[in-house]
C-alpha atoms as a PDB file:
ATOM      1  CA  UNK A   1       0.000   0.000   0.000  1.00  0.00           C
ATOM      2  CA  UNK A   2       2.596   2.258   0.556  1.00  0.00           C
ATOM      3  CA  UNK A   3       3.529   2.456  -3.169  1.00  0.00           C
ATOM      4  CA  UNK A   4      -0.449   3.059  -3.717  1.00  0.00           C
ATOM      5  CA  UNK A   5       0.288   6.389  -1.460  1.00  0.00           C
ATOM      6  CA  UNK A   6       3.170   7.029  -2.354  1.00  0.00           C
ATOM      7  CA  UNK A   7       1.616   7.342  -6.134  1.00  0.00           C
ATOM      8  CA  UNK A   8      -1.162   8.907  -5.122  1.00  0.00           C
ATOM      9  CA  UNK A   9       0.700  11.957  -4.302  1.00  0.00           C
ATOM     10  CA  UNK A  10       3.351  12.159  -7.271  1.00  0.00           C
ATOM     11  CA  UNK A  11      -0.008  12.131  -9.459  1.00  0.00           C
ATOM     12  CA  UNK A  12      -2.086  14.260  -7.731  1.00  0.00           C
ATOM     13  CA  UNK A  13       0.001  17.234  -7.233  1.00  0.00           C
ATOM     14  CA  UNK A  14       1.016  17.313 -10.811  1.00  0.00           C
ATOM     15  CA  UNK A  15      -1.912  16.792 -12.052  1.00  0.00           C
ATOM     16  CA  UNK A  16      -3.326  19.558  -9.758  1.00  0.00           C
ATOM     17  CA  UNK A  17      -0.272  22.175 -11.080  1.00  0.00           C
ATOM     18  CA  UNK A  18      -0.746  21.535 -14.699  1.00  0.00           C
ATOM     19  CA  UNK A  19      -4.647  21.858 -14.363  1.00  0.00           C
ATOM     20  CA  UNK A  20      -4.094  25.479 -12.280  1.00  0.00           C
ATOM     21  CA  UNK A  21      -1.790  26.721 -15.115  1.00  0.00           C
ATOM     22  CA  UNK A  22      -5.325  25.846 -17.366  1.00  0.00           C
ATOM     23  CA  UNK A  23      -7.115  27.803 -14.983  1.00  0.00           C
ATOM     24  CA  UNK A  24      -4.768  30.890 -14.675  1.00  0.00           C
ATOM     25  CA  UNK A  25      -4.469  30.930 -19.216  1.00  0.00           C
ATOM     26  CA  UNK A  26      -8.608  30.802 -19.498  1.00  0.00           C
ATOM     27  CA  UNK A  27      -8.830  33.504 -16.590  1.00  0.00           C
ATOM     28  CA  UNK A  28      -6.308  36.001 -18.408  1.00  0.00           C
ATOM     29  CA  UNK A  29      -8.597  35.928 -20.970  1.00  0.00           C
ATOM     30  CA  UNK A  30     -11.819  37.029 -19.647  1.00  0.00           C
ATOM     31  CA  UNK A  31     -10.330  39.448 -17.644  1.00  0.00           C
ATOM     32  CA  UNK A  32      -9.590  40.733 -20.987  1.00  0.00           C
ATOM     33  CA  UNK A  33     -12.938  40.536 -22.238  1.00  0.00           C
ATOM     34  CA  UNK A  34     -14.574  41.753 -19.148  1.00  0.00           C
ATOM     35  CA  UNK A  35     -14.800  45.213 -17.701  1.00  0.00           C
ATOM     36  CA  UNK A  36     -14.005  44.122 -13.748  1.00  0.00           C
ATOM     37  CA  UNK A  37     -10.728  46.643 -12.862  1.00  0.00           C
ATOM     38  CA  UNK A  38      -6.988  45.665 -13.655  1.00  0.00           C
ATOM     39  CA  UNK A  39      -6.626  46.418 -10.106  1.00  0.00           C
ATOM     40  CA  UNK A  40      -8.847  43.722  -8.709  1.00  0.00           C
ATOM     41  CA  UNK A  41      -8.138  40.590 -11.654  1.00  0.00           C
ATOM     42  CA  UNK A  42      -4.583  41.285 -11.097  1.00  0.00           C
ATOM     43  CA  UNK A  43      -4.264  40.600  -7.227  1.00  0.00           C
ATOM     44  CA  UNK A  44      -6.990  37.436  -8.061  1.00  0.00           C
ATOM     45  CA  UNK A  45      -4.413  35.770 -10.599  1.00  0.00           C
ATOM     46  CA  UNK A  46      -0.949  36.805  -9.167  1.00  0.00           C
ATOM     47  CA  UNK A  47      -2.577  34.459  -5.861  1.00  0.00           C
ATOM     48  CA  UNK A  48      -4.326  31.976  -7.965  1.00  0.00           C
ATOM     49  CA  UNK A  49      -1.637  31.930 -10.733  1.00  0.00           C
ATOM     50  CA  UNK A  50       0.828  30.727  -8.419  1.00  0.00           C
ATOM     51  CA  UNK A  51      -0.674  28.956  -5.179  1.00  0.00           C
ATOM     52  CA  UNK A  52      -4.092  27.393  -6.469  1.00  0.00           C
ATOM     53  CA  UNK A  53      -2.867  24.025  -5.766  1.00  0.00           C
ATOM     54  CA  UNK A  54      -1.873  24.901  -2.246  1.00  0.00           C
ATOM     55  CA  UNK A  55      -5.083  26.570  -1.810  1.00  0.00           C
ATOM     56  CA  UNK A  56      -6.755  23.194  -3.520  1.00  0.00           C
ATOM     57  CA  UNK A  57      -4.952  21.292  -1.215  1.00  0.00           C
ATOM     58  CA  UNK A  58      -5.803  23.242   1.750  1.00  0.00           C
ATOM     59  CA  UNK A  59      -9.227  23.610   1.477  1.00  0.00           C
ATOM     60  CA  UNK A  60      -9.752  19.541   1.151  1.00  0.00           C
ATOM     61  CA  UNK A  61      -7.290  18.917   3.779  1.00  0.00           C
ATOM     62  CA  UNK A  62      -9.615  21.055   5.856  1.00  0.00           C
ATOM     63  CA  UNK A  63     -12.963  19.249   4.768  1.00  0.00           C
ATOM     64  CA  UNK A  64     -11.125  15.751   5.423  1.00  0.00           C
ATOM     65  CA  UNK A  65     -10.292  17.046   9.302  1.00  0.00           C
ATOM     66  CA  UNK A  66      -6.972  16.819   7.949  1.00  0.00           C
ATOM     67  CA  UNK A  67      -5.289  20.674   9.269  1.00  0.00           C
ATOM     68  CA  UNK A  68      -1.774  19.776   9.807  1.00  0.00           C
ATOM     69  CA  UNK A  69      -1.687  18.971   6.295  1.00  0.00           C
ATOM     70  CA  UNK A  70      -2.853  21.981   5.333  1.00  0.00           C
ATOM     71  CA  UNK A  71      -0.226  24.091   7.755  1.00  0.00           C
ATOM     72  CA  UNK A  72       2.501  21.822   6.929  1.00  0.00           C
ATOM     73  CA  UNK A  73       2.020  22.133   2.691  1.00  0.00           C
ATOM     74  CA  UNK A  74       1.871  25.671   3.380  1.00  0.00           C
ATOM     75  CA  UNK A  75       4.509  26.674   6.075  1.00  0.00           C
ATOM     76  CA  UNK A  76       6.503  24.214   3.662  1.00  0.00           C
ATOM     77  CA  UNK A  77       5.955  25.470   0.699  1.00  0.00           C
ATOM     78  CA  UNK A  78       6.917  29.335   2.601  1.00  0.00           C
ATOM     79  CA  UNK A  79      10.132  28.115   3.742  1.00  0.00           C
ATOM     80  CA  UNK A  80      10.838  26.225   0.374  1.00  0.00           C
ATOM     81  CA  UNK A  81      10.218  28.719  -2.116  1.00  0.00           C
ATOM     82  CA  UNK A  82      12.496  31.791  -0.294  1.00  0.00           C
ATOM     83  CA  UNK A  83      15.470  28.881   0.687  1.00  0.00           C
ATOM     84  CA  UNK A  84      15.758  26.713  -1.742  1.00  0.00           C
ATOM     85  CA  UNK A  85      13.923  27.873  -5.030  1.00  0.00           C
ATOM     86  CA  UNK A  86      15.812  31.297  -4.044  1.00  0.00           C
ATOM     87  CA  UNK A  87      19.065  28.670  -3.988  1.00  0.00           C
ATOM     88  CA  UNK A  88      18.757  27.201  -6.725  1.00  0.00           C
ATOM     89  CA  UNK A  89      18.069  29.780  -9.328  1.00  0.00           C
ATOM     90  CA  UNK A  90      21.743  31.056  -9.786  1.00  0.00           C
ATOM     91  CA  UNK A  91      23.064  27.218 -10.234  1.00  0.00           C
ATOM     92  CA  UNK A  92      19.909  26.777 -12.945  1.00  0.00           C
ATOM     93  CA  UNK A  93      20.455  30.104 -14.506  1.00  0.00           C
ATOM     94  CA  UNK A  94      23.183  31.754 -13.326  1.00  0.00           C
ATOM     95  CA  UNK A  95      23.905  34.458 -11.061  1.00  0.00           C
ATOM     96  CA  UNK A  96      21.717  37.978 -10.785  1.00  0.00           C
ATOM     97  CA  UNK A  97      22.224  41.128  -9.674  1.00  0.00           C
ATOM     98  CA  UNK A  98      19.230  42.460  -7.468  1.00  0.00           C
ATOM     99  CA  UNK A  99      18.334  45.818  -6.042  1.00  0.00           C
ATOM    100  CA  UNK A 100      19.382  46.552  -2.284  1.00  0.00           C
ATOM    101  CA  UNK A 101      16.425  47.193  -0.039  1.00  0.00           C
ATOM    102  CA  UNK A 102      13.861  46.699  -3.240  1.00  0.00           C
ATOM    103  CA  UNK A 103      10.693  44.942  -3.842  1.00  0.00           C
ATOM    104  CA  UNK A 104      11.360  41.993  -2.968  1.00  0.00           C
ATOM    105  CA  UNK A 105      12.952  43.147   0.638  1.00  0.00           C
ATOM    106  CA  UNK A 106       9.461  44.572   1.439  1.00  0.00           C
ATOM    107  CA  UNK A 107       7.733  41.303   0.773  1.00  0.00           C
ATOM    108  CA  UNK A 108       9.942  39.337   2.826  1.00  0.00           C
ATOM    109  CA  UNK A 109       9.102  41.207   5.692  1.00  0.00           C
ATOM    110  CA  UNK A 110       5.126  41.288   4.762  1.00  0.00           C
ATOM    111  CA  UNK A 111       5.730  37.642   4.885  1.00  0.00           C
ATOM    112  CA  UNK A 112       7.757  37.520   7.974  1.00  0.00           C
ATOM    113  CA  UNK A 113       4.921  39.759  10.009  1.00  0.00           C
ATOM    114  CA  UNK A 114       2.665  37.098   8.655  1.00  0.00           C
ATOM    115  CA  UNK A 115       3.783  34.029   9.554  1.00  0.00           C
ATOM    116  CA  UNK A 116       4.337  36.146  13.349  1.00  0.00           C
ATOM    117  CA  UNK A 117       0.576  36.555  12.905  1.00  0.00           C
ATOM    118  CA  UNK A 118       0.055  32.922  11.886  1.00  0.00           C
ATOM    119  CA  UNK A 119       1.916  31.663  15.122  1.00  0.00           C
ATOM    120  CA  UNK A 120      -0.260  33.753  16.922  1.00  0.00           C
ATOM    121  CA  UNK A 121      -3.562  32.324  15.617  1.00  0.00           C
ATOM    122  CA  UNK A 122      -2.531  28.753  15.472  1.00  0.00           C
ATOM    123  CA  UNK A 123      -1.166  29.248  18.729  1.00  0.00           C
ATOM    124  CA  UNK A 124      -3.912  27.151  20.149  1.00  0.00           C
ATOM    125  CA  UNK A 125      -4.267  24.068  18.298  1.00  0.00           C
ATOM    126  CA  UNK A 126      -6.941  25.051  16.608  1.00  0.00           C
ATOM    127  CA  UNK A 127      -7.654  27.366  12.972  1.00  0.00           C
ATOM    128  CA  UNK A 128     -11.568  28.917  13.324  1.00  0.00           C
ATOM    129  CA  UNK A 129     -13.340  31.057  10.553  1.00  0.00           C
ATOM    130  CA  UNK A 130     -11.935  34.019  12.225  1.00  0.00           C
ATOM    131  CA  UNK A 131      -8.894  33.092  12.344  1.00  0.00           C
ATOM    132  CA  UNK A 132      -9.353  32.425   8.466  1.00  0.00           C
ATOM    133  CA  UNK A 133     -10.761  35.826   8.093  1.00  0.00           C
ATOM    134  CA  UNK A 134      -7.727  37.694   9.554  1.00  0.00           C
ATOM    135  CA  UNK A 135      -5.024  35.660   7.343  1.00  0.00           C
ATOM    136  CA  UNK A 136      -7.233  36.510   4.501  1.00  0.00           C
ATOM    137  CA  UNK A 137      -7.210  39.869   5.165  1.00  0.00           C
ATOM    138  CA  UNK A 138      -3.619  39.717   5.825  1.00  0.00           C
ATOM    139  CA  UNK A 139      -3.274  38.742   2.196  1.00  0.00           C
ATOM    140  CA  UNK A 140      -5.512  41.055   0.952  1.00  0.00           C
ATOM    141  CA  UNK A 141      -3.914  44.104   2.438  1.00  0.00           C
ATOM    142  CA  UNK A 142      -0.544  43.041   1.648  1.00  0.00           C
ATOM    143  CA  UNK A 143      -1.612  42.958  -1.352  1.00  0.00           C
ATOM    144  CA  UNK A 144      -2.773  46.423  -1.955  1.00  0.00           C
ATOM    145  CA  UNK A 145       0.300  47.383  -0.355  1.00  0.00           C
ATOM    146  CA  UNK A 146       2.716  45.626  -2.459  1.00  0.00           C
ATOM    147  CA  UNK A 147       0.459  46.466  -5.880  1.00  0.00           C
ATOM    148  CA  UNK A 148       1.146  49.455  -4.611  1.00  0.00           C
ATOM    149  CA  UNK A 149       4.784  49.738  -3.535  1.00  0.00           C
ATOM    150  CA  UNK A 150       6.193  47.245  -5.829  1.00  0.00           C
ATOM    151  CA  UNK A 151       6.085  47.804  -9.919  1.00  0.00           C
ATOM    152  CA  UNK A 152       7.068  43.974 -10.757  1.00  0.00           C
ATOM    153  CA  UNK A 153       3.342  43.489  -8.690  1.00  0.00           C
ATOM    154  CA  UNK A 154       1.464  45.767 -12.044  1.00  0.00           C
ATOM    155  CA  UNK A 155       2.585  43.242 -14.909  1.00  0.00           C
ATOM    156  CA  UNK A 156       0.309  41.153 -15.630  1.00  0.00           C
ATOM    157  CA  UNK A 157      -0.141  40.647 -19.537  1.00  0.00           C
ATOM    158  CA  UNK A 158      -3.936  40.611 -20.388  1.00  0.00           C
ATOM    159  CA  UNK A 159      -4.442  38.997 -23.791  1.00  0.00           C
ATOM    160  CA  UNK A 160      -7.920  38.134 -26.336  1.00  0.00           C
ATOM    161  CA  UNK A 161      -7.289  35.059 -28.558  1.00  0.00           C
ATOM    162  CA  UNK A 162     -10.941  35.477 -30.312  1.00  0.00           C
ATOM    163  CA  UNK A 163     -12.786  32.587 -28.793  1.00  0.00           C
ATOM    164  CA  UNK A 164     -16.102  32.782 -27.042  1.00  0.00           C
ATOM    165  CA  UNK A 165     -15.871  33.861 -23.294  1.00  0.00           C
ATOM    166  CA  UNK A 166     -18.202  30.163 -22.617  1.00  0.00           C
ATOM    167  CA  UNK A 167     -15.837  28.166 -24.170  1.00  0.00           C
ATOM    168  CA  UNK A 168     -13.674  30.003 -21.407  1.00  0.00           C
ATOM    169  CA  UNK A 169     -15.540  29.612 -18.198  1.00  0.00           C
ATOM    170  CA  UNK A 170     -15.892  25.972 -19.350  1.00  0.00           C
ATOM    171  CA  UNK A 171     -12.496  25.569 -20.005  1.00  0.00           C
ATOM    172  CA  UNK A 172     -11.763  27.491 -16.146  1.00  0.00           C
ATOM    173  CA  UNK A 173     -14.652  24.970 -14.351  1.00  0.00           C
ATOM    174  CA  UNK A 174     -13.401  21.896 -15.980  1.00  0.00           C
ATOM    175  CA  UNK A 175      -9.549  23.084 -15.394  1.00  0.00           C
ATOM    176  CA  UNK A 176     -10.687  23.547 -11.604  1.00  0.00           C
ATOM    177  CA  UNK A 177     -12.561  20.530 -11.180  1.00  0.00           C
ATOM    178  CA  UNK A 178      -9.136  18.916 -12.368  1.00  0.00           C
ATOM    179  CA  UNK A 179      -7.151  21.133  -9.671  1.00  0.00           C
ATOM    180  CA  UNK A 180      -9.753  19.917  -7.092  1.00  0.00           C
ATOM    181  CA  UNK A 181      -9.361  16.282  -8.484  1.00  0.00           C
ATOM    182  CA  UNK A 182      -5.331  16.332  -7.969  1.00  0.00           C
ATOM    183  CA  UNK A 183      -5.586  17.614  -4.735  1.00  0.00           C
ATOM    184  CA  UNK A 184      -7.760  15.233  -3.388  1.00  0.00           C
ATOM    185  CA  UNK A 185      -5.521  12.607  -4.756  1.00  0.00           C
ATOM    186  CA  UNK A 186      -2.073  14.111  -3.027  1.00  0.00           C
ATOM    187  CA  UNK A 187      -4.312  14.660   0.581  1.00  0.00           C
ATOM    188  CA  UNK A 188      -5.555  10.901   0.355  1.00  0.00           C
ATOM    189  CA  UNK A 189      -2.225   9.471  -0.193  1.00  0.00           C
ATOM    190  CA  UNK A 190      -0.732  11.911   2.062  1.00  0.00           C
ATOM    191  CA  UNK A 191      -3.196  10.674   4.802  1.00  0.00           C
ATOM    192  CA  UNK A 192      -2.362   7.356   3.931  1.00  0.00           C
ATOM    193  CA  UNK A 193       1.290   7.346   3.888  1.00  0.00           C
ATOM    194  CA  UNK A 194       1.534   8.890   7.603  1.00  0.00           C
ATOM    195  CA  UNK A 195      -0.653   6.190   8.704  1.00  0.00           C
ATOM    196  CA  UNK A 196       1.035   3.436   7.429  1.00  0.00           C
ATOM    197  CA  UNK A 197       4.529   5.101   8.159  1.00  0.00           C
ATOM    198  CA  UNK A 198       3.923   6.370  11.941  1.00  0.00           C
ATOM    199  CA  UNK A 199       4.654  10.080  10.779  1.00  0.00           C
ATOM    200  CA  UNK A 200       3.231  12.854  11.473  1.00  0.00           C
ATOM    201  CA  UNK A 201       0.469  13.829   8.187  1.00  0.00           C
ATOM    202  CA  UNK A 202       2.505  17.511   9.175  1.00  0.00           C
ATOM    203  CA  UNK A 203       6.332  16.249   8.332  1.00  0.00           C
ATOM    204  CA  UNK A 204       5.239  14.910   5.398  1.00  0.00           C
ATOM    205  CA  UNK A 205       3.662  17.878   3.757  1.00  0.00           C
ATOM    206  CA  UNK A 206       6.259  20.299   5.118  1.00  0.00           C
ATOM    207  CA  UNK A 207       8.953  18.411   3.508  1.00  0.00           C
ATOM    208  CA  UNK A 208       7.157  16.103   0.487  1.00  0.00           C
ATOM    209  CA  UNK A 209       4.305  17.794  -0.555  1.00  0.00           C
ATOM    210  CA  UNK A 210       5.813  21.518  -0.420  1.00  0.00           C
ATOM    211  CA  UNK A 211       8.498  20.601  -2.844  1.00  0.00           C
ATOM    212  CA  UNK A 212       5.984  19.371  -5.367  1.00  0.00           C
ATOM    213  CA  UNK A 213       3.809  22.735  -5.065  1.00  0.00           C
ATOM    214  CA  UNK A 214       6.680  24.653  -5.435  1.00  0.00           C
ATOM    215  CA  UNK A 215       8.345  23.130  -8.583  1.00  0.00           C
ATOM    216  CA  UNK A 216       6.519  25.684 -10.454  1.00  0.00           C
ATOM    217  CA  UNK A 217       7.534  28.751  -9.232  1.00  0.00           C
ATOM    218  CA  UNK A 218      11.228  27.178  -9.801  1.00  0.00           C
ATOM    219  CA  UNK A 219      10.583  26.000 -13.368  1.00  0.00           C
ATOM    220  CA  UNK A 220       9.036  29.663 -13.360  1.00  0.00           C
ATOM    221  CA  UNK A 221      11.410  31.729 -11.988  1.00  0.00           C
ATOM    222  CA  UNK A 222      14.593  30.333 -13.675  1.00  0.00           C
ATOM    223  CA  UNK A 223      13.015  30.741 -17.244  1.00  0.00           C
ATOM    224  CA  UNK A 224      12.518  35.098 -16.223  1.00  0.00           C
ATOM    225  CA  UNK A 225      16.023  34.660 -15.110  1.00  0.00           C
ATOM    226  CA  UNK A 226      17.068  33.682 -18.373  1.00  0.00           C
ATOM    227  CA  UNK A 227      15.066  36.229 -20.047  1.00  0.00           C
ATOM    228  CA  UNK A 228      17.192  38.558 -18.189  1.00  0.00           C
ATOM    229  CA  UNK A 229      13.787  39.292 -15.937  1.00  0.00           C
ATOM    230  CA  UNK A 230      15.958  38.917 -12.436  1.00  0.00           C
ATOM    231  CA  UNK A 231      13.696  40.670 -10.032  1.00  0.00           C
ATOM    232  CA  UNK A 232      10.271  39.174 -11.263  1.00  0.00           C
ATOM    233  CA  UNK A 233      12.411  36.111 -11.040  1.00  0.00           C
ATOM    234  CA  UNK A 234      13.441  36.587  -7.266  1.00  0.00           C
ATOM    235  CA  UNK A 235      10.195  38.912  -6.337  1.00  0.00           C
ATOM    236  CA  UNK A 236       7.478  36.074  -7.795  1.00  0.00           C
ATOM    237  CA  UNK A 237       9.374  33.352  -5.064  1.00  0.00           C
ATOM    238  CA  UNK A 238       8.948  35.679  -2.303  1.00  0.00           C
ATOM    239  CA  UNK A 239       5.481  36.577  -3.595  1.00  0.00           C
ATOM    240  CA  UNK A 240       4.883  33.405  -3.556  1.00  0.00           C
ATOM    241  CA  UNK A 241       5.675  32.428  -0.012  1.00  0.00           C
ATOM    242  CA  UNK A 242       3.557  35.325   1.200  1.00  0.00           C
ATOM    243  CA  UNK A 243       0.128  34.114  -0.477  1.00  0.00           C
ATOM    244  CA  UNK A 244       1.191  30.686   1.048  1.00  0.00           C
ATOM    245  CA  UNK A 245       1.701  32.032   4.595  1.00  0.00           C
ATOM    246  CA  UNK A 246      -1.943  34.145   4.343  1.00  0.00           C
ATOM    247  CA  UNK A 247      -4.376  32.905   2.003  1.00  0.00           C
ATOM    248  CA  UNK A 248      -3.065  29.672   1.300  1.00  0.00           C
ATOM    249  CA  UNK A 249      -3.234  28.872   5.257  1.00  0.00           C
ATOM    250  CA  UNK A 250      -6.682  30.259   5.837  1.00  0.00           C
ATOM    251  CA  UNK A 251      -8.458  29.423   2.815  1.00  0.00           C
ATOM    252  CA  UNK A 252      -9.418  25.839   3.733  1.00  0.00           C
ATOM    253  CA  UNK A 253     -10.397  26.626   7.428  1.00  0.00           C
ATOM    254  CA  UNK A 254     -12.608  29.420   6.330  1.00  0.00           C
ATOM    255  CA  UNK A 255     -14.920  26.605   5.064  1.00  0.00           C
ATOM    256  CA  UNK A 256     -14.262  24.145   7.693  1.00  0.00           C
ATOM    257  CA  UNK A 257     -12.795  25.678  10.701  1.00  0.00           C
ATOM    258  CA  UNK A 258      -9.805  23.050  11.917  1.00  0.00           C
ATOM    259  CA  UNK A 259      -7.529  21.553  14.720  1.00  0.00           C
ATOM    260  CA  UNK A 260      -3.750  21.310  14.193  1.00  0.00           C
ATOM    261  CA  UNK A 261      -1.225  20.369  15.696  1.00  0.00           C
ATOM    262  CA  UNK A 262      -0.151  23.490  17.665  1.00  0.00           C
ATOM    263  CA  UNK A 263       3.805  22.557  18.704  1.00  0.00           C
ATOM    264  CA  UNK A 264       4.497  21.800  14.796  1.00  0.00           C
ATOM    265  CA  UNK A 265       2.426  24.851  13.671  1.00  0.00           C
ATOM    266  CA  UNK A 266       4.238  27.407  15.526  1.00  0.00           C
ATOM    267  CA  UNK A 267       7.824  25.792  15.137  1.00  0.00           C
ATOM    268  CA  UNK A 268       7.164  25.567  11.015  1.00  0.00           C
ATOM    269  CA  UNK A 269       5.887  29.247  11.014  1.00  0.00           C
ATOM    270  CA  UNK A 270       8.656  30.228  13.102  1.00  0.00           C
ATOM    271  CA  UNK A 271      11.451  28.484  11.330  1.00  0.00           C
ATOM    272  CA  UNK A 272       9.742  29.778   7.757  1.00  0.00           C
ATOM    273  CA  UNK A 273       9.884  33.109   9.578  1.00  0.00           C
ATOM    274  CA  UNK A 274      13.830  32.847  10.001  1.00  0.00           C
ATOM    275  CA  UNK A 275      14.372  31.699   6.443  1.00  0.00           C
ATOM    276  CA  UNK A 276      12.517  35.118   4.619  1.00  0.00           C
ATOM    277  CA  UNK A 277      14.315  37.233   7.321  1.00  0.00           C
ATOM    278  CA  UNK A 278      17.859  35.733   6.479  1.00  0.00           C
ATOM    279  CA  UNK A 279      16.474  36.287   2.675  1.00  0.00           C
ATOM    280  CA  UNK A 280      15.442  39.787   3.649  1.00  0.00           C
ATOM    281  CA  UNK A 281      18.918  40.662   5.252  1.00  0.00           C
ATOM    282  CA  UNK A 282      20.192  39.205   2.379  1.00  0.00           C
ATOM    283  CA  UNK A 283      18.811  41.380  -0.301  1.00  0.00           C
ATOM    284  CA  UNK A 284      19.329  44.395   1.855  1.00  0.00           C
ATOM    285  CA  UNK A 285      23.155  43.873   1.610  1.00  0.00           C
ATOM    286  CA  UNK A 286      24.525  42.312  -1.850  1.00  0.00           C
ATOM    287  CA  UNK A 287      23.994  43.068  -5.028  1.00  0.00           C
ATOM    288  CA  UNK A 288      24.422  39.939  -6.329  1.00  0.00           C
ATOM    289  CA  UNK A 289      22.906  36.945  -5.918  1.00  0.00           C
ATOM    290  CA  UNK A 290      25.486  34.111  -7.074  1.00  0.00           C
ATOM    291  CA  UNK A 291      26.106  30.611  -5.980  1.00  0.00           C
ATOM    292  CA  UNK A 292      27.689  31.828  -2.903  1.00  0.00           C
ATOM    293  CA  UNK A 293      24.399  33.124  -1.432  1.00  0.00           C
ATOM    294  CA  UNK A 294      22.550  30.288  -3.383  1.00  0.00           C
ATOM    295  CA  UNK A 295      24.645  27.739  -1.461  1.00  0.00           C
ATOM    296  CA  UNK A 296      23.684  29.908   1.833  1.00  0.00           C
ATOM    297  CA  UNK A 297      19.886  29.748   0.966  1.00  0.00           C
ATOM    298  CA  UNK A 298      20.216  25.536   0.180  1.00  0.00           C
ATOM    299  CA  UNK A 299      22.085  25.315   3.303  1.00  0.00           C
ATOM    300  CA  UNK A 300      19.647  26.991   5.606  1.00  0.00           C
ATOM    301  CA  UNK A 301      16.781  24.449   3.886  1.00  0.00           C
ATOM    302  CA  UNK A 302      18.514  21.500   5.092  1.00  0.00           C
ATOM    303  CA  UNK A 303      18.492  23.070   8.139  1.00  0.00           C
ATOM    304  CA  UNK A 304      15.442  22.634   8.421  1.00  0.00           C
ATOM    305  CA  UNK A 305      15.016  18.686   8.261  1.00  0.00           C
ATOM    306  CA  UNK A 306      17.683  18.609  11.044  1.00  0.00           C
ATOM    307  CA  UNK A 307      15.388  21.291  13.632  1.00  0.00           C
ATOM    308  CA  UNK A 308      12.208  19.210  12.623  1.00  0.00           C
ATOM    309  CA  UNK A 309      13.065  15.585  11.921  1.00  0.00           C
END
């Protein structure tokens, strides 16, 4: 059975990435064909565009009772994006210079306040619809801030490719159903893994699961670096870690509030908390971000399996 699982989750979250890519293409174009503000369609696919299968898998960890699996994709997928994405990017395509005390600096500490916040909430075991409601916010605010603050935020390329707006939303429901269908998949052989193996449903998401939802972004961000686009490269991983620590965490548990397991919560959000502060000291001092600092970056990641494992 453990192969079952063990399948069950290198299917579903692939599955679940390639169908939200779907999702994000059909959505680009009836923004395009709609008249709902830039302002408001951009925020929606920036968070959708690069964390709908975390929210996916949150929100049916949440209706399956299953919270730490939801926390642990998340807080994993927080830590992995700004350590070891981050660390990879100048072996896969080369080194960068970035701008001191830019963008991407802000975010990191948007993200560190939120995962503070996140602590805070999960602080007692359990994640309730207010709870949800604040990280949501969170993400919503931080998100007018950054559109505002941050220029990289503003380009989003609408385009029309002359088919009917229903061939469209049919192509975004059946894309989502897919998204949904992947999810469910990963969280059921997830679930079943950590109760065949004795490990915590948590451990396994944080580590396993996270790397899976974040392949994207890295597959992503490496092809701007080559297109000489360095700081969408660097400021979409960071971007991407702060939708994960707000509305990824809180979408599921806004449907069906959630117990966790508080001890792993606040350790994961803490240690993710470290990583975008060392990222945001980082940034704040060089220039350049080379394989020195990328070695840095992988090196704090393994940290992490020998502070949790």
């Amino acid at each position: 059975m453990i192969f079952a699982w063990l399948a069950a989750v290198v299917v579903g979250f692939p599955v679940a990435v390639l169908a939200s890519q779907r999702v994000v293409r059909h959505a680009k174009v009836m923004a395009a064909q709609s008249r709902i503000p830039k302002f408001v369609v951009g925020v929606s696919l920036l968070a959708v565009g690069t964390d709908l299968p975390e929210i996916a898998n949150s929100i049916i960890a949440s209706l399956a009772d299953q919270g730490d699996i939801n926390v642990g994709d998340s807080l994993g997928s927080t830590a992995t994006q700004v350590t070891l994405v981050l660390g990879l990017m100048p072996f896969l395509g080369g080194a960068m210079m970035v701008k001191r005390g830019g963008g991407t600096v802000k975010t990191a500490w948007l993200t560190a306040a939120a995962l503070a916040l996140g602590a805070a909430l999960m602080s007692d075991g359990f994640i309730a619809r207010t709870d949800a409601l604040i990280l949501i916010s969170a993400w919503l605010l931080g998100s007018i801030y950054l559109w505002r603050r941050v220029p990289q935020v503003r380009q989003l390329e609408f385009e029309l490719d002359g088919l009917p707006r229903s061939y469209h939303v049919v192509g975004t429901l059946v894309a989502l159903l897919f998204v949904a269908g992947g999810a469910a998949l990963a969280v059921a052989g997830i679930i079943g893994l950590a109760e065949t193996l004795g490990i915590p449903g948590f451990l396994i998401s944080f580590f396993g699961a996270s790397i899976g939802t974040s392949l994207p972004e890295l597959i992503v961000d490496v092809s701007a670096l080559k297109s000489g686009e360095p700081e969408l490269a660097v400021g979409d991983a960071v971007g991407s870690s702060f939708v994960d620590a707000t509305l990824s965490i809180g979408s599921g548990p806004l449907i069906a509030p959630t117990a966790i397991t508080a001890g792993f919560a606040i350790q994961g959000a803490l240690l993710a908390m470290v990583a975008v502060a060392i990222v945001a000291l980082l940034f704040s001092r060089v220039r350049r971000h080379d394989r020195r600092t990328g070695a840095l970056l992988i090196i704090v990641y393994a940290a992490f399996y020998l502070v949790l494992l």
